[in-house]
C-alpha atoms as a PDB file:
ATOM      1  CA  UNK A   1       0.000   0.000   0.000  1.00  0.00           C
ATOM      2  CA  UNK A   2       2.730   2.589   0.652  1.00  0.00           C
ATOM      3  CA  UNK A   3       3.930   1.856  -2.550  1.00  0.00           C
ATOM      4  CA  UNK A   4       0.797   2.475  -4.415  1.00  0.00           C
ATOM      5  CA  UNK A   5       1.278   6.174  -2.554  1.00  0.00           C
ATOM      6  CA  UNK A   6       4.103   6.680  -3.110  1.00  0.00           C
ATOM      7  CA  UNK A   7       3.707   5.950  -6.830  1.00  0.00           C
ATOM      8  CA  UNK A   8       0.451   8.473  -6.800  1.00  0.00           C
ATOM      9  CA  UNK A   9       2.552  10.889  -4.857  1.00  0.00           C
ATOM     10  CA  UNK A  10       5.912  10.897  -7.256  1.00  0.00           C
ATOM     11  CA  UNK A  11       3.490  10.939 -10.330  1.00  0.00           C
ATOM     12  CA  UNK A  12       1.891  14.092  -9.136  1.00  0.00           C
ATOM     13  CA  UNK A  13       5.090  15.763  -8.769  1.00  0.00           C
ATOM     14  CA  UNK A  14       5.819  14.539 -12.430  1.00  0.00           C
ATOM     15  CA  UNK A  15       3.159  16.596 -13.382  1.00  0.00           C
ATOM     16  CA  UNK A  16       3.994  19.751 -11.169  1.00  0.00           C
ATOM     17  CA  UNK A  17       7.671  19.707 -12.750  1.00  0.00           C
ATOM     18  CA  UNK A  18       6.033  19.017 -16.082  1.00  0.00           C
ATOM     19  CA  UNK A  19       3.387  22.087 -15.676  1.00  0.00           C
ATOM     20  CA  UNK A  20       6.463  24.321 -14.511  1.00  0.00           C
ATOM     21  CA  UNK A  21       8.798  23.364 -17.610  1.00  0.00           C
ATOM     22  CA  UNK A  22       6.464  21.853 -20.319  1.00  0.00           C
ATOM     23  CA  UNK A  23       3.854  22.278 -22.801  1.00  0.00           C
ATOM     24  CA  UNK A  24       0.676  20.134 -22.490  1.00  0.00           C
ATOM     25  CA  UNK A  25       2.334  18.126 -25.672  1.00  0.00           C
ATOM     26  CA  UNK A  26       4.855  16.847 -22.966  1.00  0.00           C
ATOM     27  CA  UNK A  27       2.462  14.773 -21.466  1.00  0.00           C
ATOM     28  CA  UNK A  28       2.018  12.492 -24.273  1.00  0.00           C
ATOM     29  CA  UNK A  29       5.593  11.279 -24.024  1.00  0.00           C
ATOM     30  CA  UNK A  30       5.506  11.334 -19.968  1.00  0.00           C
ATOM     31  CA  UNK A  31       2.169   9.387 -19.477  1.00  0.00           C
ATOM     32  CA  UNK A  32       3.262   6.259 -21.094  1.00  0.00           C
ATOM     33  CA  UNK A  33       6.804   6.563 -19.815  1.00  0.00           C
ATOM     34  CA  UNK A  34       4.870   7.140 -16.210  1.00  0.00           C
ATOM     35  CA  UNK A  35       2.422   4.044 -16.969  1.00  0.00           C
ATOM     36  CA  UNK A  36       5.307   1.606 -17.992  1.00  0.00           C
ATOM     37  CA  UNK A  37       7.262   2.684 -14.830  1.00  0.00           C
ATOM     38  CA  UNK A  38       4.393   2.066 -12.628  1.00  0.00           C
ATOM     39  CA  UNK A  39       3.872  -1.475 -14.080  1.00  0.00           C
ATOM     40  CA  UNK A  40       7.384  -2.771 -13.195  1.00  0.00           C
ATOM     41  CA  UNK A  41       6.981  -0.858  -9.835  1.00  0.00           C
ATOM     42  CA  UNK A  42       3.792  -2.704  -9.152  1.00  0.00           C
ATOM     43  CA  UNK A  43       4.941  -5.825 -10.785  1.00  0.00           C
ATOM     44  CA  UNK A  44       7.800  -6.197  -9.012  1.00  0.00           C
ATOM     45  CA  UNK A  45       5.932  -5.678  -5.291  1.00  0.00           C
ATOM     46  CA  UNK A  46       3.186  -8.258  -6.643  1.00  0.00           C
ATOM     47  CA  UNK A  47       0.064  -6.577  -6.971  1.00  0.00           C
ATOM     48  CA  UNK A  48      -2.555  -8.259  -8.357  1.00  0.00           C
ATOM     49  CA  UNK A  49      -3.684  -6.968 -12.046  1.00  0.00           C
ATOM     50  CA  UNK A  50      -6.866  -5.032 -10.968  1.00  0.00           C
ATOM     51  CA  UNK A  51      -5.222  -3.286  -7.856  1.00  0.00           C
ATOM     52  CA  UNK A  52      -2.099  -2.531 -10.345  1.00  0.00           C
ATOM     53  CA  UNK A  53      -4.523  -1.041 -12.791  1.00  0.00           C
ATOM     54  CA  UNK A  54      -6.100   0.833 -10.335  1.00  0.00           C
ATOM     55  CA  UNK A  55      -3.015   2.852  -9.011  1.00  0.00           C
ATOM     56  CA  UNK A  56      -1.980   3.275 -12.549  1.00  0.00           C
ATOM     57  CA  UNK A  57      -5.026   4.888 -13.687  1.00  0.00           C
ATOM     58  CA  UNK A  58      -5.441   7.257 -10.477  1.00  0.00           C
ATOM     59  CA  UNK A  59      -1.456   7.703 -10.674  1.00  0.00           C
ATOM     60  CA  UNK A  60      -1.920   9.326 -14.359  1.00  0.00           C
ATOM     61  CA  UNK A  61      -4.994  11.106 -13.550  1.00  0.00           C
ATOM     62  CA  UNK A  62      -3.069  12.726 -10.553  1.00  0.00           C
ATOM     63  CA  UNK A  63      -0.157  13.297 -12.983  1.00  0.00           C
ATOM     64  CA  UNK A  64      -2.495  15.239 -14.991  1.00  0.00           C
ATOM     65  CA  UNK A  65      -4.601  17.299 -12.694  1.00  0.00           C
ATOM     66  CA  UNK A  66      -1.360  18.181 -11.112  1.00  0.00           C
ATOM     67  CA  UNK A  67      -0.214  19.702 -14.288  1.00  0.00           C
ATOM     68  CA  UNK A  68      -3.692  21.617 -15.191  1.00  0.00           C
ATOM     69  CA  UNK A  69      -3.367  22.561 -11.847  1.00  0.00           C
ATOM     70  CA  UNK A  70       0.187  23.984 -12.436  1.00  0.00           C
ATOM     71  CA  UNK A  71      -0.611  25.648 -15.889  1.00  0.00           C
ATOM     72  CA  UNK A  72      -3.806  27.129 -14.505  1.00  0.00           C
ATOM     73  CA  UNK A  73      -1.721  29.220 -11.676  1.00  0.00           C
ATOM     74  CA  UNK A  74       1.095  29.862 -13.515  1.00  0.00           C
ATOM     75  CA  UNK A  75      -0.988  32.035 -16.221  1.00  0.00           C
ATOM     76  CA  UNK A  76      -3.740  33.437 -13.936  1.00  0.00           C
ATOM     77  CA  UNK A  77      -2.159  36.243 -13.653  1.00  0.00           C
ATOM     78  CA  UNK A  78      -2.559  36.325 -17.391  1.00  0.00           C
ATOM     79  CA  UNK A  79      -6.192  35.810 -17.341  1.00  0.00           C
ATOM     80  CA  UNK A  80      -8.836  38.665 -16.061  1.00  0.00           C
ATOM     81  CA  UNK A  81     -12.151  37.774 -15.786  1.00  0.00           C
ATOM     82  CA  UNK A  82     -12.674  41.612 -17.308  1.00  0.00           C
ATOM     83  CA  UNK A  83     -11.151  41.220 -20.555  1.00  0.00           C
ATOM     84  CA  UNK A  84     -12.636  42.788 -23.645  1.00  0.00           C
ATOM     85  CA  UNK A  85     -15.310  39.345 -24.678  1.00  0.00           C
ATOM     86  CA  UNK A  86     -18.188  41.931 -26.959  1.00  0.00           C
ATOM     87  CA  UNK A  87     -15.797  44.751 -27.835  1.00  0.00           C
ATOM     88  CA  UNK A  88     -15.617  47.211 -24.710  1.00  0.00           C
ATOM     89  CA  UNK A  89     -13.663  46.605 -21.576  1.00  0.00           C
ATOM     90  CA  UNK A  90     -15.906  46.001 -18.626  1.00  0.00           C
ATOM     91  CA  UNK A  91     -16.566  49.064 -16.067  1.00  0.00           C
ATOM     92  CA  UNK A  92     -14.370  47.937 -13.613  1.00  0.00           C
ATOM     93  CA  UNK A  93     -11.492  47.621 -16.159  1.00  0.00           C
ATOM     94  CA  UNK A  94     -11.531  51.344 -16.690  1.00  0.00           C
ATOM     95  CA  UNK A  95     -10.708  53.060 -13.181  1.00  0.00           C
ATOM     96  CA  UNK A  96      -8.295  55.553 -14.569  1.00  0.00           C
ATOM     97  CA  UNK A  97      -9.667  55.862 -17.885  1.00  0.00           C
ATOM     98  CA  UNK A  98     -11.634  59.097 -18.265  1.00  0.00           C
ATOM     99  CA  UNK A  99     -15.170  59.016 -20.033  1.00  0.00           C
ATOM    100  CA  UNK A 100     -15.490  60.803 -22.903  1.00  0.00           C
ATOM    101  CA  UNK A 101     -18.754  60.089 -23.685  1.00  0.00           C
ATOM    102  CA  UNK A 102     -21.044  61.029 -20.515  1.00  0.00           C
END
């Protein structure tokens, strides 16, 4: 068992080193590379198939919502929730523009 969380636990940081470094095109070659590793891991401390599935599966979906999660804070910043979406900047975009028009 403290295998199988350690695995989940070293795949998540996978993905937080991959989010820092990487574009989301990186995780096609890591995924596999992370599934294959897990396998022999697993393998080797005889788990049975469905258990070794198991931790594979929710040790690549941790790898990957660790790396949204990355991506998504890194360029939040980036991202205001008043950008321009029908042509004019929200109202509380423009504190120290001056209207013209009232």
């Amino acid at each position: 068992m403290t295998i199988a969380i350690v695995l989940i636990a070293a795949s998540a940081l996978v993905g937080i080193a991959t989010g820092y470094v990487f574009r989301i095109w990186a995780l096609v070659l890591i995924s596999p590379l992370l599934a294959v590793f897990s396998a022999i891991i697993l393998r080797v401390s005889e788990f049975g198939m469905m258990a070794g599935v198991t931790v594979i599966a929710i040790s690549l979906v941790a790898c990957q919502l660790a790396y949204f999660a990355t991506t998504y804070l890194r360029h939040a910043r980036e991202v205001s929730p008043h950008d321009e979406i029908d042509g004019q900047p929200g109202k509380i975009s423009e504190h120290k523009i001056r209207r013209q028009h009232e």
